[in-house]
Protein backbone atom coordinates (compact mmCIF):
# COMPACT_ATOMS: atom_id res chain seq x y z
CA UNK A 1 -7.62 0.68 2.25
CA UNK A 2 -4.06 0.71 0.53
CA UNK A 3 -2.83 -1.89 -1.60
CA UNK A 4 0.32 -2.58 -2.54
CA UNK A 5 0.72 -5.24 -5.45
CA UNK A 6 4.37 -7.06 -5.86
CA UNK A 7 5.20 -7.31 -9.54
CA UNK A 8 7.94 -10.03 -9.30
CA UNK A 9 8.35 -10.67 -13.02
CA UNK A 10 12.70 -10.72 -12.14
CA UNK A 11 12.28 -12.24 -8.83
CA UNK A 12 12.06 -10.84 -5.46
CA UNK A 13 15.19 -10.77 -2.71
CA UNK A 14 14.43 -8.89 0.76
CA UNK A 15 16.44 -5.61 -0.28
CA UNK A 16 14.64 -5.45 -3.53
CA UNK A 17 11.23 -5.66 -1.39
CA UNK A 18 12.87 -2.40 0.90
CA UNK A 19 14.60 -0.92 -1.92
CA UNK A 20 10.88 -0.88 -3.58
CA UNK A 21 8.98 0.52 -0.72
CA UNK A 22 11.93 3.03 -0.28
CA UNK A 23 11.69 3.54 -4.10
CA UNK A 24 7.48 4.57 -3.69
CA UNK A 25 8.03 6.88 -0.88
CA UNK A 26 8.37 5.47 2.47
CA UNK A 27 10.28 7.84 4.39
CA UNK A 28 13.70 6.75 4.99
CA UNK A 29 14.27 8.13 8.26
CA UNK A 30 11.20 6.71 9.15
CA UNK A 31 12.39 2.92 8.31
CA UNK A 32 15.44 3.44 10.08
CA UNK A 33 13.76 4.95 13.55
CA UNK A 34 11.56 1.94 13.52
CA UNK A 35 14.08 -0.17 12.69
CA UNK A 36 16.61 1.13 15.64
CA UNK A 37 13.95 -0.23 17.78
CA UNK A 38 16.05 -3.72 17.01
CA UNK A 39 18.28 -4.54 19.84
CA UNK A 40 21.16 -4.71 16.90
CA UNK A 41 23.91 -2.71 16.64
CA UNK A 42 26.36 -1.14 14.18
CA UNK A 43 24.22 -1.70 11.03
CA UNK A 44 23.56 1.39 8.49
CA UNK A 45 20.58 1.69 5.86
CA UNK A 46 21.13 3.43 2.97
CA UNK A 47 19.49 4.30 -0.92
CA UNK A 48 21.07 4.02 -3.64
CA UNK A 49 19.88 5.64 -7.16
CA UNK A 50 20.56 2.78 -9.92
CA UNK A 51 19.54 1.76 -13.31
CA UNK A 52 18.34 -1.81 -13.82
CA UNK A 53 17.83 -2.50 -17.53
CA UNK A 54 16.96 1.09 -18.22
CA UNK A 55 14.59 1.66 -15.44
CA UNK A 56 15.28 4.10 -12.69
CA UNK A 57 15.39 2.06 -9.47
CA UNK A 58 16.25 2.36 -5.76
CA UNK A 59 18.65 -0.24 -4.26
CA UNK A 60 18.56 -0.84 -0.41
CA UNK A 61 21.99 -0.92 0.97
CA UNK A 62 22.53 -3.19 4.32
CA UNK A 63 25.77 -2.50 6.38
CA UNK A 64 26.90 -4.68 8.80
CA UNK A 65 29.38 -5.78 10.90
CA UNK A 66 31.04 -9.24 10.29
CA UNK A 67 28.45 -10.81 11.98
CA UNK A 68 29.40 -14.80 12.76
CA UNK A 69 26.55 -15.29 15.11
CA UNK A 70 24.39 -18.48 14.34
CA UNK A 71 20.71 -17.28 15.33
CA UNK A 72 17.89 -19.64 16.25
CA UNK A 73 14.18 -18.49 15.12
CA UNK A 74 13.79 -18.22 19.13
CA UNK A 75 16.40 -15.68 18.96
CA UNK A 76 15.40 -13.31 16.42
CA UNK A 77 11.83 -13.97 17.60
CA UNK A 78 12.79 -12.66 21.18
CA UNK A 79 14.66 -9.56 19.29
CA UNK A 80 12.03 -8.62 17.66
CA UNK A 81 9.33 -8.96 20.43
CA UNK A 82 11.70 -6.54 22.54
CA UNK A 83 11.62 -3.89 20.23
CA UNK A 84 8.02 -3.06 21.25
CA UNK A 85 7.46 -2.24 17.16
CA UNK A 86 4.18 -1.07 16.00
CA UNK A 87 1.50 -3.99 16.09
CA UNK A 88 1.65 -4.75 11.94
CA UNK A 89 5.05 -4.19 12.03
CA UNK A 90 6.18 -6.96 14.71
CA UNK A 91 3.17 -9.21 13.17
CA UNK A 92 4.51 -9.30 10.00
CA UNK A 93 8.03 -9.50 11.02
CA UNK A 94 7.20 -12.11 13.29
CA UNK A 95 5.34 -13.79 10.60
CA UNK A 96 8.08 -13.62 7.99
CA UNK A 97 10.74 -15.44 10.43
CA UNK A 98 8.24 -17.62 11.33
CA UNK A 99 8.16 -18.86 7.73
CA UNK A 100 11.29 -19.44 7.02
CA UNK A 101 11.86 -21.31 10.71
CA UNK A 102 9.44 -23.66 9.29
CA UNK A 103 10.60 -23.98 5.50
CA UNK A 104 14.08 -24.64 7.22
CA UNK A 105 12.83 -26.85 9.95
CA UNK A 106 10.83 -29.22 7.10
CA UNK A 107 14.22 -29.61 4.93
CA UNK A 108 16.37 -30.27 8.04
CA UNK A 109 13.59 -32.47 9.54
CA UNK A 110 14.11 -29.92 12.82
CA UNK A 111 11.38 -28.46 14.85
CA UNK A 112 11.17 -24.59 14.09
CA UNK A 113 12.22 -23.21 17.06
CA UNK A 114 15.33 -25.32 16.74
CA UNK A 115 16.36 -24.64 13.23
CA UNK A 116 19.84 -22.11 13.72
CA UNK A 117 19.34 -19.32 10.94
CA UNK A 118 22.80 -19.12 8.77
CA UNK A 119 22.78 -16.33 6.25
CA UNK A 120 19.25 -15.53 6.99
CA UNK A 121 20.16 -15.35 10.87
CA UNK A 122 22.61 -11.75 9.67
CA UNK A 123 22.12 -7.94 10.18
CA UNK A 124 21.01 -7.77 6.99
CA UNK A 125 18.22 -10.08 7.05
CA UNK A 126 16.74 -8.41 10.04
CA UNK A 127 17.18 -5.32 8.54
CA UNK A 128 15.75 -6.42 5.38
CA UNK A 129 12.55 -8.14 6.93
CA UNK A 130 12.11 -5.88 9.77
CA UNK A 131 12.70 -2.78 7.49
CA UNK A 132 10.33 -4.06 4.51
CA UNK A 133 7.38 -4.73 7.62
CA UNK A 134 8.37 -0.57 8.88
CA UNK A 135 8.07 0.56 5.16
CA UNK A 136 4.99 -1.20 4.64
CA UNK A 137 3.65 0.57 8.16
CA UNK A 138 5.28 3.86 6.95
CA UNK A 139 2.81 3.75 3.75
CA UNK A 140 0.17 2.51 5.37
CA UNK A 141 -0.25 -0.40 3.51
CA UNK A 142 -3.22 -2.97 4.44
CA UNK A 143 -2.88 -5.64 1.96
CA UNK A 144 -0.23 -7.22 0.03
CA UNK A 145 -0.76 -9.33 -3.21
CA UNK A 146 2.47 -10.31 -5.33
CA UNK A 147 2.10 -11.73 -8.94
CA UNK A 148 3.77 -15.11 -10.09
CA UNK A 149 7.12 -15.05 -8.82
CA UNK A 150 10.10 -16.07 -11.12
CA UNK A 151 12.90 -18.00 -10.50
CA UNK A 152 16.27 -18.87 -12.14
CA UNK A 153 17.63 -21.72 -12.77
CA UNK A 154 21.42 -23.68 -11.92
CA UNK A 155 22.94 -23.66 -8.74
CA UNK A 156 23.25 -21.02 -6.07
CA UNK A 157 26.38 -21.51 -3.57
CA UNK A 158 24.89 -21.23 0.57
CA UNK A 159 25.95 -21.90 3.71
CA UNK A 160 25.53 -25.75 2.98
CA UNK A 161 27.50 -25.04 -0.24
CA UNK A 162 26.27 -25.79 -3.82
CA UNK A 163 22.45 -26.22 -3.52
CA UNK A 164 19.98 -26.14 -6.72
CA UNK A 165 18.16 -22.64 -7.59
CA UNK A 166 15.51 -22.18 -6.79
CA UNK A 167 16.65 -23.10 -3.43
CA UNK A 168 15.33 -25.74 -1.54
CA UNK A 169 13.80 -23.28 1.39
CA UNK A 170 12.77 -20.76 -1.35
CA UNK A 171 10.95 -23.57 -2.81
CA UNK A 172 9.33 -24.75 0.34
CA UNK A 173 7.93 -20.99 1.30
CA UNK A 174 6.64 -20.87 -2.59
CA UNK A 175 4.76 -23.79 -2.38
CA UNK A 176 0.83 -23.28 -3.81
CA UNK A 177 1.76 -19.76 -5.01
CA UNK A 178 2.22 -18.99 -8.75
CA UNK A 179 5.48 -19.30 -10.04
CA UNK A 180 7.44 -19.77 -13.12
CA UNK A 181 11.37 -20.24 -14.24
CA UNK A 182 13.45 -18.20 -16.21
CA UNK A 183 16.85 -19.22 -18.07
CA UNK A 184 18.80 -17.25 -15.84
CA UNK A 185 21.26 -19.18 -13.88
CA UNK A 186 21.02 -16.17 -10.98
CA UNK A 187 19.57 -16.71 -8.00
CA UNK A 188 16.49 -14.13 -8.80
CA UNK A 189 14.01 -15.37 -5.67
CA UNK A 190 15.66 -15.71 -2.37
CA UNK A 191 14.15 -17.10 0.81
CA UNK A 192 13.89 -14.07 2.54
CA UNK A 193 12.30 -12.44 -0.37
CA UNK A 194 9.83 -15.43 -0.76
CA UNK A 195 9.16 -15.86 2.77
CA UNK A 196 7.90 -12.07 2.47
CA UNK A 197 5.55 -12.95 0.27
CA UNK A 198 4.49 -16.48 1.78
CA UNK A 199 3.81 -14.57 5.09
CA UNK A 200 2.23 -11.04 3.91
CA UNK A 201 1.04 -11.69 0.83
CA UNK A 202 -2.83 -13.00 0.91
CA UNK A 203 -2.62 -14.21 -2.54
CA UNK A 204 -0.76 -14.21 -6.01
CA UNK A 205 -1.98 -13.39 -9.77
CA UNK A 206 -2.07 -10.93 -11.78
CA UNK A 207 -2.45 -7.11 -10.65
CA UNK A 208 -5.82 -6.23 -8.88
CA UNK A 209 -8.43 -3.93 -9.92
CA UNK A 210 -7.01 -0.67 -8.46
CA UNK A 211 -6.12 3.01 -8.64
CA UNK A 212 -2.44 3.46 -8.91
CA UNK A 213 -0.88 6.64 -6.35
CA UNK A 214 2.59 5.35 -6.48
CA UNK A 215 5.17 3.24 -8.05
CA UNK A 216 8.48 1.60 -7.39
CA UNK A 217 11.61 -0.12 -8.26
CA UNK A 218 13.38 -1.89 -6.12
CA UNK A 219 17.19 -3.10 -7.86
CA UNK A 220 18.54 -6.55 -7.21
CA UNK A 221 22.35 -6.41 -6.51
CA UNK A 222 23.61 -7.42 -10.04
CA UNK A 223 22.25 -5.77 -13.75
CA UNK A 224 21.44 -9.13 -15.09
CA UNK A 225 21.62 -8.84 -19.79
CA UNK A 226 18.51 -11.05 -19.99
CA UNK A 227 15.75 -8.06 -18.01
CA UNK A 228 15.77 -5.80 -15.79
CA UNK A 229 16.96 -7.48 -12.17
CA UNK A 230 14.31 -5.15 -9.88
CA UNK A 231 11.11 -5.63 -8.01
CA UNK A 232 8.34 -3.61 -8.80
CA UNK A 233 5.42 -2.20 -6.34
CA UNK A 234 2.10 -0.61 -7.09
CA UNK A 235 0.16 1.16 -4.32
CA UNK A 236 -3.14 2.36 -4.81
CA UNK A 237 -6.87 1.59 -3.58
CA UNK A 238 -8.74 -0.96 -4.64
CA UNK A 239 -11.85 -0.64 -6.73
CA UNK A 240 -14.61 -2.33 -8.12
CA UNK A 241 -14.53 -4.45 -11.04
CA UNK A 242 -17.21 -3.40 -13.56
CA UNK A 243 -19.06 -6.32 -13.69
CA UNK A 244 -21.89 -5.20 -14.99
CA UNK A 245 -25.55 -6.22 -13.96
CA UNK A 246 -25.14 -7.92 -10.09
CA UNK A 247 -27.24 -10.87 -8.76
CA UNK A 248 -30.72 -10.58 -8.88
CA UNK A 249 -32.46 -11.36 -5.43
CA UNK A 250 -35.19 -10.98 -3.32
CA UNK A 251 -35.77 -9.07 -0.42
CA UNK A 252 -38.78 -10.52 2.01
CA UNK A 253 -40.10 -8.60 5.09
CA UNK A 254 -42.51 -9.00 8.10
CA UNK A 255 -43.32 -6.85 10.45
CA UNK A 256 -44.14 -8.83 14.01
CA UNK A 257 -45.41 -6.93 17.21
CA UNK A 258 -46.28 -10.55 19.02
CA UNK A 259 -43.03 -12.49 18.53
CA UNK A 260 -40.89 -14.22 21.67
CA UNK A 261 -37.17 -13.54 20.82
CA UNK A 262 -37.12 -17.46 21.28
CA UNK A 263 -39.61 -17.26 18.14
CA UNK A 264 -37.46 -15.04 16.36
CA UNK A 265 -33.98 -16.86 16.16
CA UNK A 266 -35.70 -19.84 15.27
CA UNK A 267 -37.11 -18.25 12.57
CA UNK A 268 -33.96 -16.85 11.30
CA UNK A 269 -32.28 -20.44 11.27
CA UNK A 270 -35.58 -21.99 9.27
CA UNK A 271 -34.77 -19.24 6.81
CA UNK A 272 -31.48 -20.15 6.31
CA UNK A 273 -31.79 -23.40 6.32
CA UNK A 274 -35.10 -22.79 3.27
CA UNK A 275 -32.14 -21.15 1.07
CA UNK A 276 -32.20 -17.82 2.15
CA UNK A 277 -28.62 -16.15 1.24
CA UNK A 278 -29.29 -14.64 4.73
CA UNK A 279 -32.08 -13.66 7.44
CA UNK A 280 -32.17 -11.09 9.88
CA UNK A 281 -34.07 -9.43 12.88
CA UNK A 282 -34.15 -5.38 13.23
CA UNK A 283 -35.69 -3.90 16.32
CA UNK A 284 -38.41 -0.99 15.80
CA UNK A 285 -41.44 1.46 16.57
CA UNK A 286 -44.61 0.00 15.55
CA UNK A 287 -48.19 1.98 15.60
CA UNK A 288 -49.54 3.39 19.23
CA UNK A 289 -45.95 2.84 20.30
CA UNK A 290 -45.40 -0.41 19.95
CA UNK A 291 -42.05 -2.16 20.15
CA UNK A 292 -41.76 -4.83 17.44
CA UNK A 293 -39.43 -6.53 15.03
CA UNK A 294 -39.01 -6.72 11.04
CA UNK A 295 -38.34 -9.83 10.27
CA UNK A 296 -35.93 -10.12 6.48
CA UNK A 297 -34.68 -12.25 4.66
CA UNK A 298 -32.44 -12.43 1.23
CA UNK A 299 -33.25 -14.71 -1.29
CA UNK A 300 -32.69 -15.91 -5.14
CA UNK A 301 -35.96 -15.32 -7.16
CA UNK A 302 -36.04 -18.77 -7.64
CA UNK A 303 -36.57 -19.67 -3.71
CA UNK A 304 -38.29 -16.57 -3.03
CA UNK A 305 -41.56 -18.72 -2.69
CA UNK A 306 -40.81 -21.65 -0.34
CA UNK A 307 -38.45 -18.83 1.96
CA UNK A 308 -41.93 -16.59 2.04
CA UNK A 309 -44.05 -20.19 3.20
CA UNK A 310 -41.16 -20.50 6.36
CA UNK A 311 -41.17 -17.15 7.32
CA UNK A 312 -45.03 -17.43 7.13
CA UNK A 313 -45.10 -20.86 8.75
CA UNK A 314 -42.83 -19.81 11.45
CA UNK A 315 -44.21 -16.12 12.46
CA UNK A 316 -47.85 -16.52 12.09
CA UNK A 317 -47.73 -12.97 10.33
CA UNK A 318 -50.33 -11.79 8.02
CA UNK A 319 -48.60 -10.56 5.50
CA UNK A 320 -44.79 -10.43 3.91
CA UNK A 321 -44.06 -7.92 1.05
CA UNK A 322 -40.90 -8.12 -0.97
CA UNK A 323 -38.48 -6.17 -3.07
CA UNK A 324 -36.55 -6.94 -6.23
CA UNK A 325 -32.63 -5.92 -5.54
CA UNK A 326 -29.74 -6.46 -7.01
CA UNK A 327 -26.32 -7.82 -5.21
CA UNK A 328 -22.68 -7.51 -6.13
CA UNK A 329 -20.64 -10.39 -3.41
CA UNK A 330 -17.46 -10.91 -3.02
CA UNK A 331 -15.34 -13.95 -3.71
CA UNK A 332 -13.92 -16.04 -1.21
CA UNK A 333 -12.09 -18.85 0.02
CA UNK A 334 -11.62 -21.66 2.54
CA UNK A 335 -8.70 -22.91 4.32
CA UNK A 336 -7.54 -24.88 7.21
CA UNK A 337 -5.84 -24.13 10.48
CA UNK A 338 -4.29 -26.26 13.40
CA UNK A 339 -4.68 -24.70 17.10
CA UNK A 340 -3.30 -27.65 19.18
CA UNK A 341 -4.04 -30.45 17.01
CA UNK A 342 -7.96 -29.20 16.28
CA UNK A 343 -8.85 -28.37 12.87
CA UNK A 344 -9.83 -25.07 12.43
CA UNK A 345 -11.23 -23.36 9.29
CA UNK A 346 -10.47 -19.77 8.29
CA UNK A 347 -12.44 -17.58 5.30
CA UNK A 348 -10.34 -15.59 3.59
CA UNK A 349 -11.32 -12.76 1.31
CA UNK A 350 -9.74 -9.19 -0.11
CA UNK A 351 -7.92 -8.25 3.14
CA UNK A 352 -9.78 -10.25 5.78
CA UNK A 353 -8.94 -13.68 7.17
CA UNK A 354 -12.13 -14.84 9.44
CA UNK A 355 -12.17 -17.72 11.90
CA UNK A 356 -15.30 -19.91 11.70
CA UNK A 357 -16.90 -19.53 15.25
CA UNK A 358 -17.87 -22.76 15.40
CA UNK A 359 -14.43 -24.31 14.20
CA UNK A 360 -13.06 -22.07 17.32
CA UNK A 361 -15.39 -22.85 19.66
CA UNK A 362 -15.31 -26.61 19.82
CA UNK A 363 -11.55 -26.13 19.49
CA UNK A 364 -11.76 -23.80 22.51
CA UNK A 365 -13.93 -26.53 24.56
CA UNK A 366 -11.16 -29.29 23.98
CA UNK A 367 -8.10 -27.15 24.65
CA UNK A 368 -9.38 -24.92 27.57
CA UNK A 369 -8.26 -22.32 26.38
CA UNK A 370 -10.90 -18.76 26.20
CA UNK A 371 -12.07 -18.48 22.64
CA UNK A 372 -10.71 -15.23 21.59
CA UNK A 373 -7.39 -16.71 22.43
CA UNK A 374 -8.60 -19.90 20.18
CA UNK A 375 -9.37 -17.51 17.15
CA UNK A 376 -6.05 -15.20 17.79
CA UNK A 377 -3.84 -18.38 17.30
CA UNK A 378 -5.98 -19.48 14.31
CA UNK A 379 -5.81 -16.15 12.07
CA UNK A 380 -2.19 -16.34 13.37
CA UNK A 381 -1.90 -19.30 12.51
CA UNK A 382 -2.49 -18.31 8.50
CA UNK A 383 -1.35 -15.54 8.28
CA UNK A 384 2.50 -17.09 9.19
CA UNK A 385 2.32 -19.95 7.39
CA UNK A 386 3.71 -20.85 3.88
CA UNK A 387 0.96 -20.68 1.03
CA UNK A 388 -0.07 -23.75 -0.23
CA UNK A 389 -2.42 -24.79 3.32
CA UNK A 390 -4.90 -26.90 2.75
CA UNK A 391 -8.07 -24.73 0.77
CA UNK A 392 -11.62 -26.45 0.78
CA UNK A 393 -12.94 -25.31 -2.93
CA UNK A 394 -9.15 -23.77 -3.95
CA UNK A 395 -9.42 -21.73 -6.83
CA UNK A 396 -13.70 -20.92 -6.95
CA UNK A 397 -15.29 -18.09 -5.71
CA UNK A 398 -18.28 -18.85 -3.00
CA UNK A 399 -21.15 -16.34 -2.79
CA UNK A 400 -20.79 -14.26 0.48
CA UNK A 401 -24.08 -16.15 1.65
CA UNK A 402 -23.55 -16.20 5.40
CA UNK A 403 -21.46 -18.01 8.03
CA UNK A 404 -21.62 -21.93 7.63
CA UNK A 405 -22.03 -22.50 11.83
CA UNK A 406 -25.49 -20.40 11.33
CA UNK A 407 -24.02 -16.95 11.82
CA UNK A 408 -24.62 -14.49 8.60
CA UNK A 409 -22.66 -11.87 6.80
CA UNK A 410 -23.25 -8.57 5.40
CA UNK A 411 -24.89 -8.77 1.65
């Protein structure tokens, strides 16, 4: 997997994003092929070498027409949906303009679809978000994670003329992420560039465990006295943290050669339900040719006894042996979803967002809709949004123990 980490310690805007990507070796005439997918027309992309602060950086240069056209999210939305753009590309662009239709339609008090794009409805917008999503493709980028994001401070003259900075709609697409203000009375975090990160980014803090392959600069439009005006990106693997000795645990087995399958999944549920981090059935060749099933189940040392009296109890077997292991799980996280007024919770972890199958199914039942469509429009669902959604247990890390409707996950 490739990682690319945002390093927004001067802001982020959406040519210092490009200009970044650019900047770590996404092929330019890549970007723009992708990009000339875009029913749009008369715009050039360029690089430009620059200094910012001392640091070599690349600065994305947007050309465009005079473009007076007031675009709807509907419109844009359509325009990009034509294009017929790789999937991750039109996902996240889609994504990104679906963010800021909704930071825009909260301040305006105007359903998304009806909120009518001003600045962020230009060429260079589209190019910007469209072309960050095709350099992200071009470098095969997975995930993106951003640091705390700063802002300035003052005023910043829009569209609606003198508005505080951070704006309000950059404000609105930061919500729940980490951010912090600088005494700089530039604008250093725009809306496009903070929409970026509210839509693609699957969380903020401080740079991941990973090995670093490239590195970029992305320059803001202005060399700012106070520190270097520039983005920079990180892309690389991710790794393991050492964290030294993992969880102890228990593994407990059974072989069965007499067991109903109706036997079986009962028996996996009683194990879960006894504490077992997670229980199992695996298929196999007993003696004279047998078919039969080994029965396993994980679980801490501590609960290893009353697990091994269930799967006893429920099995009738003989005997059950066990084996002293050690387990490293990830962290992960909670959240909350809406498909059609029906709550819907999500687990998120290091590139993965999973829909609870329960969550989708009773969702499913009450909408009519077929439950891969249900689960679709949920992951959707987060991965457009602003951060800041609703978490169940924001901010801890929850053993990867299994699947709370009964289903289990890897260990």
């Amino acid at each position: 997997m490739t990682l690319a980490w945002f390093n927004c310690f001067s802001g982020i805007s959406g040519d210092m994003a490009l200009g970044s990507l650019l900047d770590a070796g996404a092929d330019l005439d890549e970007v723009r092929a992708l990009l000339g997918r875009v029913p749009l027309r008369g715009w050039e992309l360029r690089c430009e070498p620059t200094l910012r602060g001392g640091i070599a950086a690349t600065r994305a240069v947007v050309v465009v027409p005079d473009d007076v056209v007031v675009r709807t999210h509907r419109h844009i939305a359509a325009m990009v949906t034509e294009a017929r753009l790789p999937p991750r590309v039109a996902s996240r662009s889609l994504a990104v303009f679906r963010a800021l239709a909704e930071a825009e339609g909260r301040i305006h008090r105007r359903p998304p679809d009806q909120v009518h794009f001003h600045e962020l409805g230009g060429y260079d917008t589209v190019v910007d978000v469209v072309g960050t999503a095709a350099a992200l493709e071009v470098l095969e980028v997975d995930e993106v994670v951003a640091s705390a994001v700063a802002t300035g401070t003052g005023t910043v003259r829009t569209a609606h003329g003198l508005l505080p900075n951070p704006s309000p709609a950059t404000v609105e697409l930061l919500r729940g992420a980490a951010t912090y203000g600088r005494e700089i009375g530039t604008e250093l975090t725009t809306p496009t560039g903070a929409a970026l990160l509210a839509a693609i980014a699957v969380r903020f803090g401080p740079m991941p465990p990973m090995t670093v392959g490239a590195v970029g600069y992305g320059a803001g439009s202005r060399d700012l006295a106070e520190l270097p005006n520039c983005v920079q990106v990180l892309l690389g693997t991710p790794r393991e943290e050492d964290a030294g000795p993992g969880q102890d645990i228990v593994l407990l087995e059974a072989n069965l050669d007499d067991a109903t399958g109706e036997v079986l999944a009962h028996a996996v549920g009683s194990l879960l339900d006894a504490g077992a981090h997670d229980a199992w059935v695996t298929p196999v060749v007993m003696k004279k040719g047998r078919p039969g099933h080994v029965l396993s189940a994980l679980a801490d040392p501590a609960l290893a006894h009353q697990v091994r009296q269930v799967m006893r109890a429920e099995t009738g077997t003989l005997g059950v042996r066990a084996s002293r292991l050690e387990r490293w799980p990830a962290a992960r996280e909670q959240a909350e979803v809406e498909v059609d007024g029906h709550r819907v919770r999500v687990k998120l972890s290091a590139g993965r967002v999973k829909v609870e199958q329960a969550d989708a199914a009773r969702a499913a039942a009450a909408t009519g809709r077929p439950l891969r469509e249900v689960m679709y429009l949920a992951e959707a669902q987060w991965r457009s949004g602003p951060p800041g959604r609703p978490v169940s247990g924001e901010g801890r890390a929850e053993w990867d123990s299994g699947d709370p409707d009964g289903g289990s996950a890897p260990a």
